[in-house]
N, C-alpha and C. Protein backbone atom coordinates (compact mmCIF):
# COMPACT_ATOMS: atom_id res chain seq x y z
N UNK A 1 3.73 -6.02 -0.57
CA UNK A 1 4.97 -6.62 -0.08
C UNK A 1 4.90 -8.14 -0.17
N UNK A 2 3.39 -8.86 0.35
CA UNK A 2 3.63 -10.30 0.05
C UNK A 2 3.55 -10.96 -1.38
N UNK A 3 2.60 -9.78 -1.77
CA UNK A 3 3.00 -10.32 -3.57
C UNK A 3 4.54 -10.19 -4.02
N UNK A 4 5.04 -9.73 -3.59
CA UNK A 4 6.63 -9.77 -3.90
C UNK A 4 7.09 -10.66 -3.67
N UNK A 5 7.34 -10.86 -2.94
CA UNK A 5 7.72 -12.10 -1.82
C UNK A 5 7.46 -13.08 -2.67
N UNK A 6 6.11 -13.25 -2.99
CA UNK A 6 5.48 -14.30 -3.52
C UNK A 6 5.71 -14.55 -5.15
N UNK A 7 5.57 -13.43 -5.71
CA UNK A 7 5.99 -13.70 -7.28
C UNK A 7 7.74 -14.04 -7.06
N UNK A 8 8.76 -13.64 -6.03
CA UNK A 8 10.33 -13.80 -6.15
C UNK A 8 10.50 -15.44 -6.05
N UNK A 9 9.53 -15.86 -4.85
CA UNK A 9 9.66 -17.86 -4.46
C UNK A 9 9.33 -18.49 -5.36
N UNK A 10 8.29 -17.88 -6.37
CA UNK A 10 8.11 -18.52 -7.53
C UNK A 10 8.91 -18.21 -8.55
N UNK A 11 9.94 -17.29 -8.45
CA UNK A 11 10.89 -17.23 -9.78
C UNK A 11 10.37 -16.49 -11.04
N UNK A 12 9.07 -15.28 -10.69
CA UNK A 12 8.19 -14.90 -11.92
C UNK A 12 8.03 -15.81 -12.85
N UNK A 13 8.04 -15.33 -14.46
CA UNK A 13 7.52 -16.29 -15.39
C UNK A 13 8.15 -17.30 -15.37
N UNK A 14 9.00 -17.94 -15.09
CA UNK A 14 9.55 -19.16 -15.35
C UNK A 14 8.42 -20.16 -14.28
N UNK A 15 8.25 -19.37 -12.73
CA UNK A 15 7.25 -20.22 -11.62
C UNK A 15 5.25 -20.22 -11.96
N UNK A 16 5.36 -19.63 -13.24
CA UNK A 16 4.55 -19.28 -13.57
C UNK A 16 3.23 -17.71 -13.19
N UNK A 17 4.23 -17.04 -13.15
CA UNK A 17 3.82 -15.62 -12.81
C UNK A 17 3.81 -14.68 -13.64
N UNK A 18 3.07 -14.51 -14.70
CA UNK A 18 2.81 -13.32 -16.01
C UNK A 18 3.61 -11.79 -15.50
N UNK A 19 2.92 -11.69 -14.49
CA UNK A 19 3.57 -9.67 -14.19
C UNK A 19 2.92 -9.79 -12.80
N UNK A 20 3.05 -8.84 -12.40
CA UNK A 20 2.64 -7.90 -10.61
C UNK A 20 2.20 -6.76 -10.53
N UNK A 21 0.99 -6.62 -10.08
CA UNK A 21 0.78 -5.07 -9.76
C UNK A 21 0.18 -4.96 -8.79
N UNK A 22 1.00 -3.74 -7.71
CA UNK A 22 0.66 -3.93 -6.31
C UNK A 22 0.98 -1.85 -5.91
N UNK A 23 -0.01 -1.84 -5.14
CA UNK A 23 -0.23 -0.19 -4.96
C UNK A 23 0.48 -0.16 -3.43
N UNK A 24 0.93 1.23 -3.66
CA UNK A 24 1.30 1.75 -2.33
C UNK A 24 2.31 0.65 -1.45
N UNK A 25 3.43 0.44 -2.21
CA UNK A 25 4.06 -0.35 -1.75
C UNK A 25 5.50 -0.04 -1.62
N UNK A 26 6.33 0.03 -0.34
CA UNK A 26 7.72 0.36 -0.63
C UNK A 26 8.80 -0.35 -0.60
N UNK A 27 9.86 0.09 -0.64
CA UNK A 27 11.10 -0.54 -0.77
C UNK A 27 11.51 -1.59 -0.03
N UNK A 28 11.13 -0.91 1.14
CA UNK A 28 10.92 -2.08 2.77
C UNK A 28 10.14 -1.27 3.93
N UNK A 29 9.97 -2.54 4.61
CA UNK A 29 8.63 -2.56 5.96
C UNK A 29 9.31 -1.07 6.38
N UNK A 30 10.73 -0.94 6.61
CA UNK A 30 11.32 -0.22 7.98
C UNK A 30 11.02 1.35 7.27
N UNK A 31 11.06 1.46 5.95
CA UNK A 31 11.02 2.85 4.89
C UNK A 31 9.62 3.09 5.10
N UNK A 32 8.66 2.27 5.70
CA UNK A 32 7.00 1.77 5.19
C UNK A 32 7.05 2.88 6.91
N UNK A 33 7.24 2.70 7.40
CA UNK A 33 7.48 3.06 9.36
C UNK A 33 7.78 4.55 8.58
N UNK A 34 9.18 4.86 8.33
CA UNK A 34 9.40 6.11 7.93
C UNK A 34 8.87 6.79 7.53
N UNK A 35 8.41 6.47 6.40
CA UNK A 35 7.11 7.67 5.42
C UNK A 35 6.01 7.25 6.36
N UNK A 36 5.38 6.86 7.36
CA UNK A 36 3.96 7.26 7.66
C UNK A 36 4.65 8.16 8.96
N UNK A 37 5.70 7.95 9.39
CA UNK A 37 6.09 8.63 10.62
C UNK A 37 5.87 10.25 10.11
N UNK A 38 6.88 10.02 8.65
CA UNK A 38 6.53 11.63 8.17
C UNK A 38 5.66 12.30 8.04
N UNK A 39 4.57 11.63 7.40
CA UNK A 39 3.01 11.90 7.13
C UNK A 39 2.36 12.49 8.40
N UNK A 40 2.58 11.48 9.09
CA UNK A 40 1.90 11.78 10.25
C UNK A 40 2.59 13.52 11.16
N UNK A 41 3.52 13.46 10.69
CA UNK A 41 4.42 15.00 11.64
C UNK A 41 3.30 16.43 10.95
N UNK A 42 3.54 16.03 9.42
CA UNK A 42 3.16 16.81 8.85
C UNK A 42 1.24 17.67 9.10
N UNK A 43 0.70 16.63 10.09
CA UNK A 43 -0.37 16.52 10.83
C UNK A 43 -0.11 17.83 12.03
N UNK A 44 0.81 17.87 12.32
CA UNK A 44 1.08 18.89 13.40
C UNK A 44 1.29 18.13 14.73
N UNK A 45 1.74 18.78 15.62
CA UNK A 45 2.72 17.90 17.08
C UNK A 45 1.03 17.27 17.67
N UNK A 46 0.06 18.05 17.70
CA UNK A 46 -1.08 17.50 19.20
C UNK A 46 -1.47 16.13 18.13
N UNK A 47 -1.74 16.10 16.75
CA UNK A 47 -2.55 15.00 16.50
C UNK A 47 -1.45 13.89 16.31
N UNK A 48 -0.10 14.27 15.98
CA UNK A 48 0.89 13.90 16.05
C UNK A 48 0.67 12.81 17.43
N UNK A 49 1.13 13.50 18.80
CA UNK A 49 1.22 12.97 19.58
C UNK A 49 0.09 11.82 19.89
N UNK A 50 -1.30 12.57 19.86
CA UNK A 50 -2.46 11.33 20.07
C UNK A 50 -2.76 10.36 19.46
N UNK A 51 -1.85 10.14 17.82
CA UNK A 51 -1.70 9.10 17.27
C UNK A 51 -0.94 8.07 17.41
N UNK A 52 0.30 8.61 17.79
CA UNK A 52 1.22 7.67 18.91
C UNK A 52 1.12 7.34 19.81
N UNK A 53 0.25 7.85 20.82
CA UNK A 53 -0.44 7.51 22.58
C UNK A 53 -1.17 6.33 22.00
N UNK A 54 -1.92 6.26 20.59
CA UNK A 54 -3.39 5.23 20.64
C UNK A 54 -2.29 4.15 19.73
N UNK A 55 -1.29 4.69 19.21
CA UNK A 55 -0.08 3.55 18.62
C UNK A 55 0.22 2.40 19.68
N UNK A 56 0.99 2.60 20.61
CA UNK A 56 2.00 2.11 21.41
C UNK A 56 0.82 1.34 22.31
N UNK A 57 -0.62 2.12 22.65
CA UNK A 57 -1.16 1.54 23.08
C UNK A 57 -2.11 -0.32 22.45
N UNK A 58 -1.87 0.18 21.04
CA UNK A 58 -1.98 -0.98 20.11
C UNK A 58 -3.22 -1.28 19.54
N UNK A 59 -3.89 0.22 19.28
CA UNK A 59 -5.37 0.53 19.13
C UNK A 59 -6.14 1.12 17.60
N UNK A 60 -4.71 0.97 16.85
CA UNK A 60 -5.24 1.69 15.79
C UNK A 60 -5.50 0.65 14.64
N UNK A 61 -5.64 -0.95 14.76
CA UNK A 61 -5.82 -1.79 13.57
C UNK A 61 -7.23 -0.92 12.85
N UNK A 62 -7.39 -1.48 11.86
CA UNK A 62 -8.76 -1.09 10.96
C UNK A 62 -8.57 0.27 10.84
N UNK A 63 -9.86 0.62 9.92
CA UNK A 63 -10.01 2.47 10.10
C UNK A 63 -10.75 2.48 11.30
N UNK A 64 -10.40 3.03 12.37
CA UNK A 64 -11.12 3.55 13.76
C UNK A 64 -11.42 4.68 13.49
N UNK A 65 -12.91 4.87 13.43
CA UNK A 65 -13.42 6.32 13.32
C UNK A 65 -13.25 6.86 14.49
N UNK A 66 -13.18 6.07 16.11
CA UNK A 66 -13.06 6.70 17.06
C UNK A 66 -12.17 7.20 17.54
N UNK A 67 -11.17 7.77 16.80
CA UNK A 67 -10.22 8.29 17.43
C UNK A 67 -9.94 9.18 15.91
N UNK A 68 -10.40 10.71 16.71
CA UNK A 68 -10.57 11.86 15.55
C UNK A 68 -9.06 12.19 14.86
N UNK A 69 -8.55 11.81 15.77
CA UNK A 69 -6.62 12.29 15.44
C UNK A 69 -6.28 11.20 14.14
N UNK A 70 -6.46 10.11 14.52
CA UNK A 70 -6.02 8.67 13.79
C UNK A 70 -6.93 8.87 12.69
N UNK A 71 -8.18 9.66 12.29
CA UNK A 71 -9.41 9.24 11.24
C UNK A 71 -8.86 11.07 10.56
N UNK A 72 -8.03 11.67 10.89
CA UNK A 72 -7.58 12.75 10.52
C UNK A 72 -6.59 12.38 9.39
N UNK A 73 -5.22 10.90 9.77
CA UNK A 73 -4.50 10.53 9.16
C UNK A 73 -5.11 9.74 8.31
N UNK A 74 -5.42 9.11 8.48
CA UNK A 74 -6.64 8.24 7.34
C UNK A 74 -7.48 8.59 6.09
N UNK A 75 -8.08 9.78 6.54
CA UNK A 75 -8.35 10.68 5.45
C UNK A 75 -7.44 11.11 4.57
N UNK A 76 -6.23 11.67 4.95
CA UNK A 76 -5.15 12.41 4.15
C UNK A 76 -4.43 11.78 3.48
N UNK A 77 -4.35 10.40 4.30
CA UNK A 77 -3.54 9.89 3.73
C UNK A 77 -3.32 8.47 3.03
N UNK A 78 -4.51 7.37 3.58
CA UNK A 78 -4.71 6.00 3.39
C UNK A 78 -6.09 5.93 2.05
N UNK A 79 -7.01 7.00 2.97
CA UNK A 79 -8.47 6.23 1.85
C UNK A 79 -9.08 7.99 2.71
N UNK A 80 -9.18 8.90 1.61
CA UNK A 80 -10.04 9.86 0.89
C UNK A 80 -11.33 9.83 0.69
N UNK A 81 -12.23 8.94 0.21
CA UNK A 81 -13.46 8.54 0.27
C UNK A 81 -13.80 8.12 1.28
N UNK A 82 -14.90 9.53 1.51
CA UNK A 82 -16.20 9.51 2.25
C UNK A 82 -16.35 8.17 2.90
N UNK A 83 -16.79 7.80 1.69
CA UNK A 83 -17.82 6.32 2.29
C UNK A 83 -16.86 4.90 2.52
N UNK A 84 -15.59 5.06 2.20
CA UNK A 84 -14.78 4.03 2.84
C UNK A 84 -14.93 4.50 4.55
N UNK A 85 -14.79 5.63 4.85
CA UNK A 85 -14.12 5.82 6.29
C UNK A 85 -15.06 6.37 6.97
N UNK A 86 -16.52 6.35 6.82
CA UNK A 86 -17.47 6.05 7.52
C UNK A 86 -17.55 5.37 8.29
N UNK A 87 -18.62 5.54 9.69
CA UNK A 87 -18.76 4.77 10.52
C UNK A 87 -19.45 3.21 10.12
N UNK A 88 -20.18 3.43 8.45
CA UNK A 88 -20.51 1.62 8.38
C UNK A 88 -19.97 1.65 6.87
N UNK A 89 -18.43 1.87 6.69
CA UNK A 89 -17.87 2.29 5.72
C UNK A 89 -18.47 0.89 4.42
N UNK A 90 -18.17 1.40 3.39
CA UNK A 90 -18.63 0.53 2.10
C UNK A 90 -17.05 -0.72 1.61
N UNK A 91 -17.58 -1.44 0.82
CA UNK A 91 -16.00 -2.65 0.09
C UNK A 91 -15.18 -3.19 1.37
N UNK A 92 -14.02 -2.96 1.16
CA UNK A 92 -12.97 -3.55 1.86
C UNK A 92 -12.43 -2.78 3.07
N UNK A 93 -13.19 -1.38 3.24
CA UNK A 93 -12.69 -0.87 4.15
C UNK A 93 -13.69 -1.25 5.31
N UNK A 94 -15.15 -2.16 4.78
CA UNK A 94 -15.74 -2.38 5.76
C UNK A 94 -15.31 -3.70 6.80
N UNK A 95 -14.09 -4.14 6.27
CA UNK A 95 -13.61 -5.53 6.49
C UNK A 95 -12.12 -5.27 7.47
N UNK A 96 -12.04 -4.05 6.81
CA UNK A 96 -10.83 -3.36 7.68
C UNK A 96 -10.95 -2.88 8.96
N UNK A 97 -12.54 -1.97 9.28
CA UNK A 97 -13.20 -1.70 10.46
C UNK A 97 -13.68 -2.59 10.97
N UNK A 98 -14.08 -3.41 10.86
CA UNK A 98 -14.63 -5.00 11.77
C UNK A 98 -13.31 -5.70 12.26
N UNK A 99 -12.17 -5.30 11.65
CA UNK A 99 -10.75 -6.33 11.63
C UNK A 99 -11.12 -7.67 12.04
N UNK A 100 -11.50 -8.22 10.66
CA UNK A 100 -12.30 -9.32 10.51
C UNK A 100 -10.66 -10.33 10.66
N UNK A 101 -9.63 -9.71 9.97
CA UNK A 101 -8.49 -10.24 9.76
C UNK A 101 -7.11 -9.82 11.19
N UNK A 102 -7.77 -9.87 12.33
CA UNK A 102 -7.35 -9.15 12.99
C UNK A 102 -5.93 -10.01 13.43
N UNK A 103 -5.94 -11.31 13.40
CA UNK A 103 -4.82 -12.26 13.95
C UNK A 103 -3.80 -11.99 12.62
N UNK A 104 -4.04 -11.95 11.51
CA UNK A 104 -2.83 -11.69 10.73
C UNK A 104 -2.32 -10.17 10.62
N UNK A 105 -3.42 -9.11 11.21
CA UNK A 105 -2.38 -7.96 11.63
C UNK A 105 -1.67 -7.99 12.16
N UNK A 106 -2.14 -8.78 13.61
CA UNK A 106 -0.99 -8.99 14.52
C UNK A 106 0.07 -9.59 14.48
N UNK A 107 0.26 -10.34 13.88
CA UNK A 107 1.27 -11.17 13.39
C UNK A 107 2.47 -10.73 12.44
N UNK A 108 1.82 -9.85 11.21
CA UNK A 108 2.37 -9.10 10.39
C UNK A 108 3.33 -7.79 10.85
N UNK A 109 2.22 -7.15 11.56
CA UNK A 109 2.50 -5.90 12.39
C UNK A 109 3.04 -5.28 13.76
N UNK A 110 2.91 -6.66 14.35
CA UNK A 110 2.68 -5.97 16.12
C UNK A 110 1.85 -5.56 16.68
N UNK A 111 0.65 -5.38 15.83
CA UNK A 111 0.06 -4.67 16.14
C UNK A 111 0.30 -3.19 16.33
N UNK A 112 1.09 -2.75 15.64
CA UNK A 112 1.86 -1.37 15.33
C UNK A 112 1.57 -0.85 13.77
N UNK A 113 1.33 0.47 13.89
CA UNK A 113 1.45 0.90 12.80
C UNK A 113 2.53 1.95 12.52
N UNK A 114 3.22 3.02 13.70
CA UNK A 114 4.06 3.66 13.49
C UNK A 114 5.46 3.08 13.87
N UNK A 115 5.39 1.51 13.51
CA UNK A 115 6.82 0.99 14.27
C UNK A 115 7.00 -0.20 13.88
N UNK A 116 8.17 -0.44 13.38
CA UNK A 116 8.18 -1.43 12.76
C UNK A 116 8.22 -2.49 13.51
N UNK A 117 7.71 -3.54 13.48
CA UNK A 117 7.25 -5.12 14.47
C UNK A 117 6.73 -5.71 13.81
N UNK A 118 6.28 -7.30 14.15
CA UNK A 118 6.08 -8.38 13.93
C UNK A 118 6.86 -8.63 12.54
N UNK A 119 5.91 -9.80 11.67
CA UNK A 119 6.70 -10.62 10.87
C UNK A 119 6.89 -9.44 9.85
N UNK A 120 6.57 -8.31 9.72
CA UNK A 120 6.86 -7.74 8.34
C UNK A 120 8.41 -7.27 9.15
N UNK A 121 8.30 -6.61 10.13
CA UNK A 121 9.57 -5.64 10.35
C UNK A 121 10.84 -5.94 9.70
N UNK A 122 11.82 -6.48 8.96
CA UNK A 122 12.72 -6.73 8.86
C UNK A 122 12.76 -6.98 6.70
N UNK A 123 11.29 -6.71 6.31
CA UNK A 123 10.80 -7.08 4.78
C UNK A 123 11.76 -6.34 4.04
N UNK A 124 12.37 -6.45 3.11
CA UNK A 124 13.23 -5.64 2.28
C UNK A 124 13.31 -6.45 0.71
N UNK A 125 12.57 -5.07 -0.04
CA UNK A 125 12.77 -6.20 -1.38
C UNK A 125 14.31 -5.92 -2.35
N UNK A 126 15.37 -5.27 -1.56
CA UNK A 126 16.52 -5.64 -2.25
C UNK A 126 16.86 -7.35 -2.36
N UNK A 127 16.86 -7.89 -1.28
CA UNK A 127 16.76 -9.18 -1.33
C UNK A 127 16.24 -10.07 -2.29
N UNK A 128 15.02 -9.96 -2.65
CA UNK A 128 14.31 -10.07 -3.78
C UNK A 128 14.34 -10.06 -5.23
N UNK A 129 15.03 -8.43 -5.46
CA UNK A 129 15.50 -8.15 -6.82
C UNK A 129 15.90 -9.34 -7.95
N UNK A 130 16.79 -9.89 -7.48
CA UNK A 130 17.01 -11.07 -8.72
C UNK A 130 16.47 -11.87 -9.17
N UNK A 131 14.97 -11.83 -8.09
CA UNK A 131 14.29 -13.43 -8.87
C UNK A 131 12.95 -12.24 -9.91
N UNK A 132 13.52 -10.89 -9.51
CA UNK A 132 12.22 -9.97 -9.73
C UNK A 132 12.84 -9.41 -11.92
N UNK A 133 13.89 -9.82 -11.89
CA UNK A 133 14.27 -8.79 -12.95
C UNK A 133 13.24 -8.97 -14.49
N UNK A 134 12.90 -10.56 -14.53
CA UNK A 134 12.36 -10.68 -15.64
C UNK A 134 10.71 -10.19 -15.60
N UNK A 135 10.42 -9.70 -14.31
CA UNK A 135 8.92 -9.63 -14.36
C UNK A 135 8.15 -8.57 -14.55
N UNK A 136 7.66 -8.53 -15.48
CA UNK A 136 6.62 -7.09 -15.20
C UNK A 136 6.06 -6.43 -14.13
N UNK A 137 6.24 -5.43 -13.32
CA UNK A 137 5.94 -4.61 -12.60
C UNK A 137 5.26 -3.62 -12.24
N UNK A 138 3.96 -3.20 -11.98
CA UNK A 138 3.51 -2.20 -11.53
C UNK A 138 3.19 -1.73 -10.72
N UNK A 139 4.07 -0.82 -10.36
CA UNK A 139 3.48 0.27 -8.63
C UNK A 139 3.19 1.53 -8.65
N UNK A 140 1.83 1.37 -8.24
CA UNK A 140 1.01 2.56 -8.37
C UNK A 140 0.74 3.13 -7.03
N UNK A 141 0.31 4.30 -7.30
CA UNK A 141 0.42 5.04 -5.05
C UNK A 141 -0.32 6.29 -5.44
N UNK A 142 -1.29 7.07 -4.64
CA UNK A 142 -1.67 8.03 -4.51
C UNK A 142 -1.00 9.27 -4.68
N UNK A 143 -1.34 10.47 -5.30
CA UNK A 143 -1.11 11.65 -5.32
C UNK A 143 -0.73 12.08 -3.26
N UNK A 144 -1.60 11.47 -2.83
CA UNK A 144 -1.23 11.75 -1.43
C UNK A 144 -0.42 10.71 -0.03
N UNK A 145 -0.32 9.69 -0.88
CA UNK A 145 -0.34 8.41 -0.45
C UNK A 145 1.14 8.29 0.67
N UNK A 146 0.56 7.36 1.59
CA UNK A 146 1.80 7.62 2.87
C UNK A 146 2.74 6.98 2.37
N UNK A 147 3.15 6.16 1.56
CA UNK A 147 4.11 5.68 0.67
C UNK A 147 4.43 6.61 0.05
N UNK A 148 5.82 7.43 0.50
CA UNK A 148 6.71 8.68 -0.44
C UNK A 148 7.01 8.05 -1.70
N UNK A 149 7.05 9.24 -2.77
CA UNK A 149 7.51 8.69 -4.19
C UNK A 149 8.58 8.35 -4.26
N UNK A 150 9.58 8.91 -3.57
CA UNK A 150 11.29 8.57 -3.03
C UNK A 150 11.03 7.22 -2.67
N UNK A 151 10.24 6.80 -1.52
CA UNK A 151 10.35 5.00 -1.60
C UNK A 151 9.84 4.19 -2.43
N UNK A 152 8.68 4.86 -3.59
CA UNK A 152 8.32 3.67 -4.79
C UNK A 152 9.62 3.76 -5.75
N UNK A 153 10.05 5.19 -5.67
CA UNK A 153 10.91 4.71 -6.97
C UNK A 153 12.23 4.18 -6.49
N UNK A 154 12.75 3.77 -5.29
CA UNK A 154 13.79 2.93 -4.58
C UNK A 154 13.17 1.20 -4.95
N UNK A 155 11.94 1.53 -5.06
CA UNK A 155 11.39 -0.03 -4.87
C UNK A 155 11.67 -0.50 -6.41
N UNK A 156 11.22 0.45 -7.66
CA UNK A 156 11.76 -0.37 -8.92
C UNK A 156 13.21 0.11 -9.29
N UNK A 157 13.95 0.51 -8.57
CA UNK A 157 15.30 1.16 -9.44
C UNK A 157 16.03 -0.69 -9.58
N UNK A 158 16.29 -0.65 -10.52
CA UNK A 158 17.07 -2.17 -10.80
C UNK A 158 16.43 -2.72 -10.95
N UNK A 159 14.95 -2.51 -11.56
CA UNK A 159 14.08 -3.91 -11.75
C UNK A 159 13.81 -3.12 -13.44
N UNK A 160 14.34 -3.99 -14.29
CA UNK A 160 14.15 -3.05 -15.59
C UNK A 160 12.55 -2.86 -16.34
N UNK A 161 11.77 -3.83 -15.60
CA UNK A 161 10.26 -4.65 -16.69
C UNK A 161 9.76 -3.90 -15.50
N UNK A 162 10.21 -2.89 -14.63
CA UNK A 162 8.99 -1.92 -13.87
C UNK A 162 9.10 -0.60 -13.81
N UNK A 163 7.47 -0.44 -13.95
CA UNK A 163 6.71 0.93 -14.42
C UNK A 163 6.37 1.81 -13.04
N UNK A 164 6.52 3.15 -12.94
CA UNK A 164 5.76 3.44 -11.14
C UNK A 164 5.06 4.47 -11.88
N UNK A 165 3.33 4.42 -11.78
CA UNK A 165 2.26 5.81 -11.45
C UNK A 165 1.50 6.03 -10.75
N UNK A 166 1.62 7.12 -10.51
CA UNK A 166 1.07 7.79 -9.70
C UNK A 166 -0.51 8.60 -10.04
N UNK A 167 -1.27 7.61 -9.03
CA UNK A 167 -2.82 8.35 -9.45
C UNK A 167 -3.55 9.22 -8.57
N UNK A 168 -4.01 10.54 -9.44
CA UNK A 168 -3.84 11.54 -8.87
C UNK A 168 -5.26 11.65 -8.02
N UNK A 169 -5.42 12.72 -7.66
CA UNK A 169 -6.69 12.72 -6.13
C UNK A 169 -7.11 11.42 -5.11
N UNK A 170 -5.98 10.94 -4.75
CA UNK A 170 -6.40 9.68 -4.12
C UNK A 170 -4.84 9.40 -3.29
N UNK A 171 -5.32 8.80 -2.16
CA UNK A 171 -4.27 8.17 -1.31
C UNK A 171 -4.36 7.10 -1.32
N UNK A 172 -3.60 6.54 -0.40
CA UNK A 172 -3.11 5.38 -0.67
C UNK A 172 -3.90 4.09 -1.03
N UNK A 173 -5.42 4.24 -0.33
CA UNK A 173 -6.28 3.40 -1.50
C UNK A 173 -6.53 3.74 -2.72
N UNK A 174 -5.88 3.55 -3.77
CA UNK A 174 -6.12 4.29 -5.12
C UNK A 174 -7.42 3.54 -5.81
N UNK A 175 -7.81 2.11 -5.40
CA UNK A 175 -8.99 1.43 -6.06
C UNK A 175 -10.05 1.63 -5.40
N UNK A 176 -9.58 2.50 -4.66
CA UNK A 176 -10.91 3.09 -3.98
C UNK A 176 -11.59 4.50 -4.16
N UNK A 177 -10.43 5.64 -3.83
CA UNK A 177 -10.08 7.05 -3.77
C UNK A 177 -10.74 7.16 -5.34
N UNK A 178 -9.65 6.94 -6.45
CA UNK A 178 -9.66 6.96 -7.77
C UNK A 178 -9.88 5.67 -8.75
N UNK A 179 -10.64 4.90 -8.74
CA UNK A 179 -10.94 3.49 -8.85
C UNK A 179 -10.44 3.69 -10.37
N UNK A 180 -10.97 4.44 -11.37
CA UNK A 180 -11.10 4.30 -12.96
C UNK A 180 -9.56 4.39 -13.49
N UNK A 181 -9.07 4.92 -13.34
CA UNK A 181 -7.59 5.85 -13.81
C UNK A 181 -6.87 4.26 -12.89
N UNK A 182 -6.88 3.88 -12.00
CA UNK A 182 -6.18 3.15 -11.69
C UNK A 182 -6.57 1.75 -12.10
N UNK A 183 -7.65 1.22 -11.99
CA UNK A 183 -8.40 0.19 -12.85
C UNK A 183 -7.77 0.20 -14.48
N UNK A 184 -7.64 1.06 -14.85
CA UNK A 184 -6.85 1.52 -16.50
C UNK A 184 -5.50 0.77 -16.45
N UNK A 185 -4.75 1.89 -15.95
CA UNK A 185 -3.34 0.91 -15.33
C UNK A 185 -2.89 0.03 -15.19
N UNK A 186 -3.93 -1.03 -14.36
CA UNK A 186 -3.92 -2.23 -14.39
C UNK A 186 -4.16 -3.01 -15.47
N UNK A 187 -5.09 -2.40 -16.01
CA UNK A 187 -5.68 -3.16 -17.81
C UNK A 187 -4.72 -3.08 -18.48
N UNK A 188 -3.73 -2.08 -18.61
CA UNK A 188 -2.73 -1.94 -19.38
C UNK A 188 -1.43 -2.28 -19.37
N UNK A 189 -1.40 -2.51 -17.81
CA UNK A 189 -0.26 -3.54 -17.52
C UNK A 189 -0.48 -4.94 -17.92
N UNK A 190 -1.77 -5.65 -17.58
CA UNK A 190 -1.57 -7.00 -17.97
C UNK A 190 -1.67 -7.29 -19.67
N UNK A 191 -2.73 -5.93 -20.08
CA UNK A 191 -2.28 -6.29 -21.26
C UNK A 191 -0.94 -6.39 -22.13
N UNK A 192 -0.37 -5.54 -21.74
CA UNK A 192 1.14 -5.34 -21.93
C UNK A 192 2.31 -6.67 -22.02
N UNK A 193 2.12 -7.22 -20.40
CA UNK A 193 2.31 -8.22 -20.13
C UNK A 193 1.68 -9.55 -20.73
N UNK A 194 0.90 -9.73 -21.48
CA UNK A 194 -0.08 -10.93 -22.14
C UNK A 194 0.32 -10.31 -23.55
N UNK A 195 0.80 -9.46 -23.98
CA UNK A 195 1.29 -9.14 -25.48
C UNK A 195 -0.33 -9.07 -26.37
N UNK A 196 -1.29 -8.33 -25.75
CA UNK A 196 -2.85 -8.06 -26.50
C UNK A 196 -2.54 -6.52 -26.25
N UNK A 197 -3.56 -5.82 -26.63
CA UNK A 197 -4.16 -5.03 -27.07
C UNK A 197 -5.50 -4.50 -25.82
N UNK A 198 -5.60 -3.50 -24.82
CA UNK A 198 -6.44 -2.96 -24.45
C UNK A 198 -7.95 -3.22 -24.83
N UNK A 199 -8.22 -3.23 -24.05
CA UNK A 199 -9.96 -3.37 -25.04
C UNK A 199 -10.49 -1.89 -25.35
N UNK A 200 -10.93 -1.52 -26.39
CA UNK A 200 -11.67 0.06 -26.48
C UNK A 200 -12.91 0.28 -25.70
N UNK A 201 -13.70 1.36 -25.45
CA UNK A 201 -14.77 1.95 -25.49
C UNK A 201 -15.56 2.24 -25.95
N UNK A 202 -16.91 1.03 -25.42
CA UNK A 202 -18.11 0.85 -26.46
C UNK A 202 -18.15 2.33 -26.99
């Protein structure tokens, strides 16, 4: 969402911005609330409910392994790999469990995850669209990913230079879940965008 934001203030290529590629990303913050609300139902009413008790209470930043209900949704639906959502998880999810970045959750979020608050609540990239049309685009999202395909493909409809795939056995961390297949994607978007040629396989 802030790469959006951010490639639109710069005006894409003209502000000097080649293309974008950004995973698991939707239409807007308030659609972003919706599809995890769904996700989460689909969990069933008890884990349902204890994910919203540790919500409201304002407890769920990072992956919290301690709370079996919340590390239930996490699995299914954010980051799939084992060793991200471990108790001394591996990469970026270990940065996520320390919430090393914890003042710009709050700020961003509310400190909420099933509700829309702080500075994102109100994000909508219709707004956006016009500074977005000339730019290359890629949004990519998990086979399981709490970002519904109904809200990625709301997010490029009217943006003509964008692509949406979907990579399969993996949620919503796809550079994590499915690193290769989505790592590809990316190679092939910028190459695309830079007018080269892929590199082959020694």
């Amino acid at each position: 969402m802030l790469a959006l934001s951010y490639a639109a203030a710069k005006q894409g290529p003209a502000g000097g911005i080649m293309s974008v590629s950004v995973a698991s990303t939707p239409n807007s913050y308030q659609q972003l609330v919706a599809d995890r609300q769904a996700a989460l139902q689909r969990l069933g009413t008890e884990v349902e409910q204890q994910v919203l008790a540790a919500d409201a209470a304002g407890s769920l930043a990072g992956l919290d392994s301690s709370n079996a209900a919340w590390q239930q949704y996490v699995q299914q639906y954010v980051c799939s790999f084992p060793a991200a959502t471990a108790r001394t998880p591996l990469g970026c999810a270990r940065s996520a469990l320390q919430r090393r970045s914890q003042p710009v959750y709050q700020g961003l979020t509310g400190s909420r995850y099933f509700l829309a608050a702080g500075g994102l609540a109100d994000w909508d990239v219709d707004s956006l669209k016009p500074a977005l049309q000339d730019l290359p685009l890629l949004v990519s999202r998990g086979e399981a990913d709490e970002v519904s395909e109904k809200s990625a493909k709301q997010l490029i409809s009217g943006l003509p230079q964008s692509k949406l795939a979907t990579v399969k056995g993996s949620a919503s961390y796809v550079h994590i879940d499915n690193w290769e297949p989505h790592l590809t994607l990316v190679e092939e978007h910028l190459c695309a965008a830079e007018g080269s040629k892929p590199p082959t396989a020694a």
